[in-house]
C-alpha atoms as a PDB file:
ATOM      1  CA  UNK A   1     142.098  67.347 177.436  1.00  0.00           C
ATOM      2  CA  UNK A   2     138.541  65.680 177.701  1.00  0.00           C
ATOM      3  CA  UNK A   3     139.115  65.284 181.752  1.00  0.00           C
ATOM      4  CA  UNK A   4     139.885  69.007 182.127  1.00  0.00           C
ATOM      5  CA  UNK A   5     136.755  69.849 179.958  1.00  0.00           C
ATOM      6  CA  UNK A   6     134.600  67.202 181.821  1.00  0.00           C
ATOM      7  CA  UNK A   7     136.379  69.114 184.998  1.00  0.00           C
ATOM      8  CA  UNK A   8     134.976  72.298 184.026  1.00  0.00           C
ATOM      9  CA  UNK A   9     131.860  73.372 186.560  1.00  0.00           C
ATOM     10  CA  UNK A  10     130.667  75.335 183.858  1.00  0.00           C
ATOM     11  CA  UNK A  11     130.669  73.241 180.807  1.00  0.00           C
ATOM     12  CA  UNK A  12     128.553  71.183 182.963  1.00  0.00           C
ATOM     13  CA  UNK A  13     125.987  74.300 183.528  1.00  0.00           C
ATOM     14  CA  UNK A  14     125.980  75.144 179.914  1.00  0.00           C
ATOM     15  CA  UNK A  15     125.172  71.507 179.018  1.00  0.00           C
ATOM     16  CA  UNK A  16     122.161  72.114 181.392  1.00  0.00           C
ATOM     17  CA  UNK A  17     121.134  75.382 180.279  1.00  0.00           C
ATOM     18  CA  UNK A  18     120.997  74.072 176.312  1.00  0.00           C
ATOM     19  CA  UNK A  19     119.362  71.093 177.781  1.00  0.00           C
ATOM     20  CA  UNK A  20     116.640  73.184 179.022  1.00  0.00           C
ATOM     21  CA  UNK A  21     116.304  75.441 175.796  1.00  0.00           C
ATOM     22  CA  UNK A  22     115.725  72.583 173.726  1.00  0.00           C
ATOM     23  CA  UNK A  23     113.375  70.967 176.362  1.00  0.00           C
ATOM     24  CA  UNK A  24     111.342  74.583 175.387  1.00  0.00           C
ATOM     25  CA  UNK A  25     111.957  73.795 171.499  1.00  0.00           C
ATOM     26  CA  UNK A  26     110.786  70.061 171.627  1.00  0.00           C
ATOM     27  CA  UNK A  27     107.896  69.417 173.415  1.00  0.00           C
ATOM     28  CA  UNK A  28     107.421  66.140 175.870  1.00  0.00           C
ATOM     29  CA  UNK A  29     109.651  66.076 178.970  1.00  0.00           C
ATOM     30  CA  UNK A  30     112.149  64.376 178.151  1.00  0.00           C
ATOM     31  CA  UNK A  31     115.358  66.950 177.915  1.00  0.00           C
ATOM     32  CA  UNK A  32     114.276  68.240 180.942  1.00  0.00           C
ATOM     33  CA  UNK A  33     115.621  65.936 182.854  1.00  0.00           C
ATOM     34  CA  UNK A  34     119.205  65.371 181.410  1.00  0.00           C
ATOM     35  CA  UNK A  35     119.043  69.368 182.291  1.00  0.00           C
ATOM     36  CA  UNK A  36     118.821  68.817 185.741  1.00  0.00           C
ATOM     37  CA  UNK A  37     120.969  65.889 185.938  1.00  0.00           C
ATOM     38  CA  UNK A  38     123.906  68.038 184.216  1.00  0.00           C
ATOM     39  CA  UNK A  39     122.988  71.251 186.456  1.00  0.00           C
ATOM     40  CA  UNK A  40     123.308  69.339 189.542  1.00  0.00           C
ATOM     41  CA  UNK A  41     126.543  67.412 188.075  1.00  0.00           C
ATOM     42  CA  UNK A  42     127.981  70.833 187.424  1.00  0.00           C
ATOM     43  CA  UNK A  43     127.176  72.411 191.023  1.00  0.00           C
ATOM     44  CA  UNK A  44     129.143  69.252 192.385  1.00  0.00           C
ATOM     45  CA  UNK A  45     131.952  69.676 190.847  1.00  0.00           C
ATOM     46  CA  UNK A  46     132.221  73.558 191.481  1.00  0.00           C
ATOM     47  CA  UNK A  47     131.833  72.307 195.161  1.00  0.00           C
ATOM     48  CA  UNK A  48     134.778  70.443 194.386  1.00  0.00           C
ATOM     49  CA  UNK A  49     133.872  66.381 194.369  1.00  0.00           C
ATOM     50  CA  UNK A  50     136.657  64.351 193.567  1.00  0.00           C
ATOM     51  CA  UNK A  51     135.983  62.173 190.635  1.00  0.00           C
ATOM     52  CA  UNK A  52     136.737  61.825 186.671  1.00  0.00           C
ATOM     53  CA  UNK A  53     135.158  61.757 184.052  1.00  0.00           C
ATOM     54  CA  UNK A  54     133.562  58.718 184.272  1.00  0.00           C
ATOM     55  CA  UNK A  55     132.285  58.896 187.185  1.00  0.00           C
ATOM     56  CA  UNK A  56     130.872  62.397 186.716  1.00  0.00           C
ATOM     57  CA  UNK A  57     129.409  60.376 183.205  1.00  0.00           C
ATOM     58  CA  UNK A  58     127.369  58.192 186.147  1.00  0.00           C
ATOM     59  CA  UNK A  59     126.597  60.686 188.540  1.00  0.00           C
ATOM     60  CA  UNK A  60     124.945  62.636 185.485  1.00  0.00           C
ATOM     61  CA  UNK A  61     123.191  59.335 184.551  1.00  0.00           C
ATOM     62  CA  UNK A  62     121.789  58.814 187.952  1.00  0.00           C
ATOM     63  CA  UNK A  63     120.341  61.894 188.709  1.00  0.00           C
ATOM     64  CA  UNK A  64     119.086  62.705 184.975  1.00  0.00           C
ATOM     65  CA  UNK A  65     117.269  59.282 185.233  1.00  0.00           C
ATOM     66  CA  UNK A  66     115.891  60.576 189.353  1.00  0.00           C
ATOM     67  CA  UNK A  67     114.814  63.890 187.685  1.00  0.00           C
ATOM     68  CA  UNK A  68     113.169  62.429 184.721  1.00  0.00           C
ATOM     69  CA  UNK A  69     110.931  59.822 187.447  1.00  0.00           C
ATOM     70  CA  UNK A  70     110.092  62.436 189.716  1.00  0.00           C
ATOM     71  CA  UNK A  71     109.212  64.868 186.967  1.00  0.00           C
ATOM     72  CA  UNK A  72     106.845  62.206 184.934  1.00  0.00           C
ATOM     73  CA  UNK A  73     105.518  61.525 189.364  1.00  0.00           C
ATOM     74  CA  UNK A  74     104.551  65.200 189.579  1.00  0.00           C
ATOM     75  CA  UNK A  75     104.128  66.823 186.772  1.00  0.00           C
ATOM     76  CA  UNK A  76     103.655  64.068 183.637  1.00  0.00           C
ATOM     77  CA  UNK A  77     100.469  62.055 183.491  1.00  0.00           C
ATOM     78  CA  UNK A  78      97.265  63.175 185.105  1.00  0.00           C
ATOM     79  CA  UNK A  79      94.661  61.111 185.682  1.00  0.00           C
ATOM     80  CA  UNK A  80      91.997  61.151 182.863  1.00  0.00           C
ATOM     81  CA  UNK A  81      94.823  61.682 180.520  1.00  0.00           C
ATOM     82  CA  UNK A  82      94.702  58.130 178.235  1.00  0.00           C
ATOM     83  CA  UNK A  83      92.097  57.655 176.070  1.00  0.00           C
ATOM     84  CA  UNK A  84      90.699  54.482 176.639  1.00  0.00           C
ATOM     85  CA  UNK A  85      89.320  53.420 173.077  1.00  0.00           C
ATOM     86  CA  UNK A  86      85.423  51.365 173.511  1.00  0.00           C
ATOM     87  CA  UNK A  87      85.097  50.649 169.777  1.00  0.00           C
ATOM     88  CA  UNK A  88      86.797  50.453 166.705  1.00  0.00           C
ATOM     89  CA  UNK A  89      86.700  53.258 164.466  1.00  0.00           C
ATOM     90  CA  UNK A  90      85.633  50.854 161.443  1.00  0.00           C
ATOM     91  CA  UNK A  91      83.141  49.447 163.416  1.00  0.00           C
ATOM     92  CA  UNK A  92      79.569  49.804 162.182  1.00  0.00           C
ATOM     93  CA  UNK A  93      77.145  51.936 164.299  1.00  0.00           C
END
């Protein structure tokens, strides 16, 4: 029952597509990508790759994990972001 489900092009989709809703919901990058990683797991199998479920389990790991670096590359930190604390806050002036 769980392979057909983990079959299923568009389970995979809608797993992405509630990814990204939360991602909107709970600020910080980090659903966004496990969307991506299940979108692109999902368009594979509607293309009509051969493998179960674990393997689709890895192939969503791998790219989810790709995603997530590329996204934190381009669109995460920015330079001047960290605060870089000087002095103590109990220090004496």
């Amino acid at each position: 029952m769980l392979q057909e489900f983990a079959g299923a092009w568009w389970a995979w989709v809608i797993l992405g597509f509630a990814l990204g809703v939360l991602e909107v919901v709970v600020p910080g990058f980090i659903f966004l990508g496990f969307a991506i990683g299940a979108v692109v797991t999902g368009a594979l199998v509607w293309f009509g790759i051969p493998a179960g479920l674990p393997a689709l389990i890895l192939i969503f790991a791998i790219v989810s994990v790709v995603a997530w670096l590329a996204l934190r590359r381009f669109v995460g930190v920015r330079d001047g972001q960290v605060k870089i604390w000087d002095r103590d806050i109990n220090d004496s002036p």
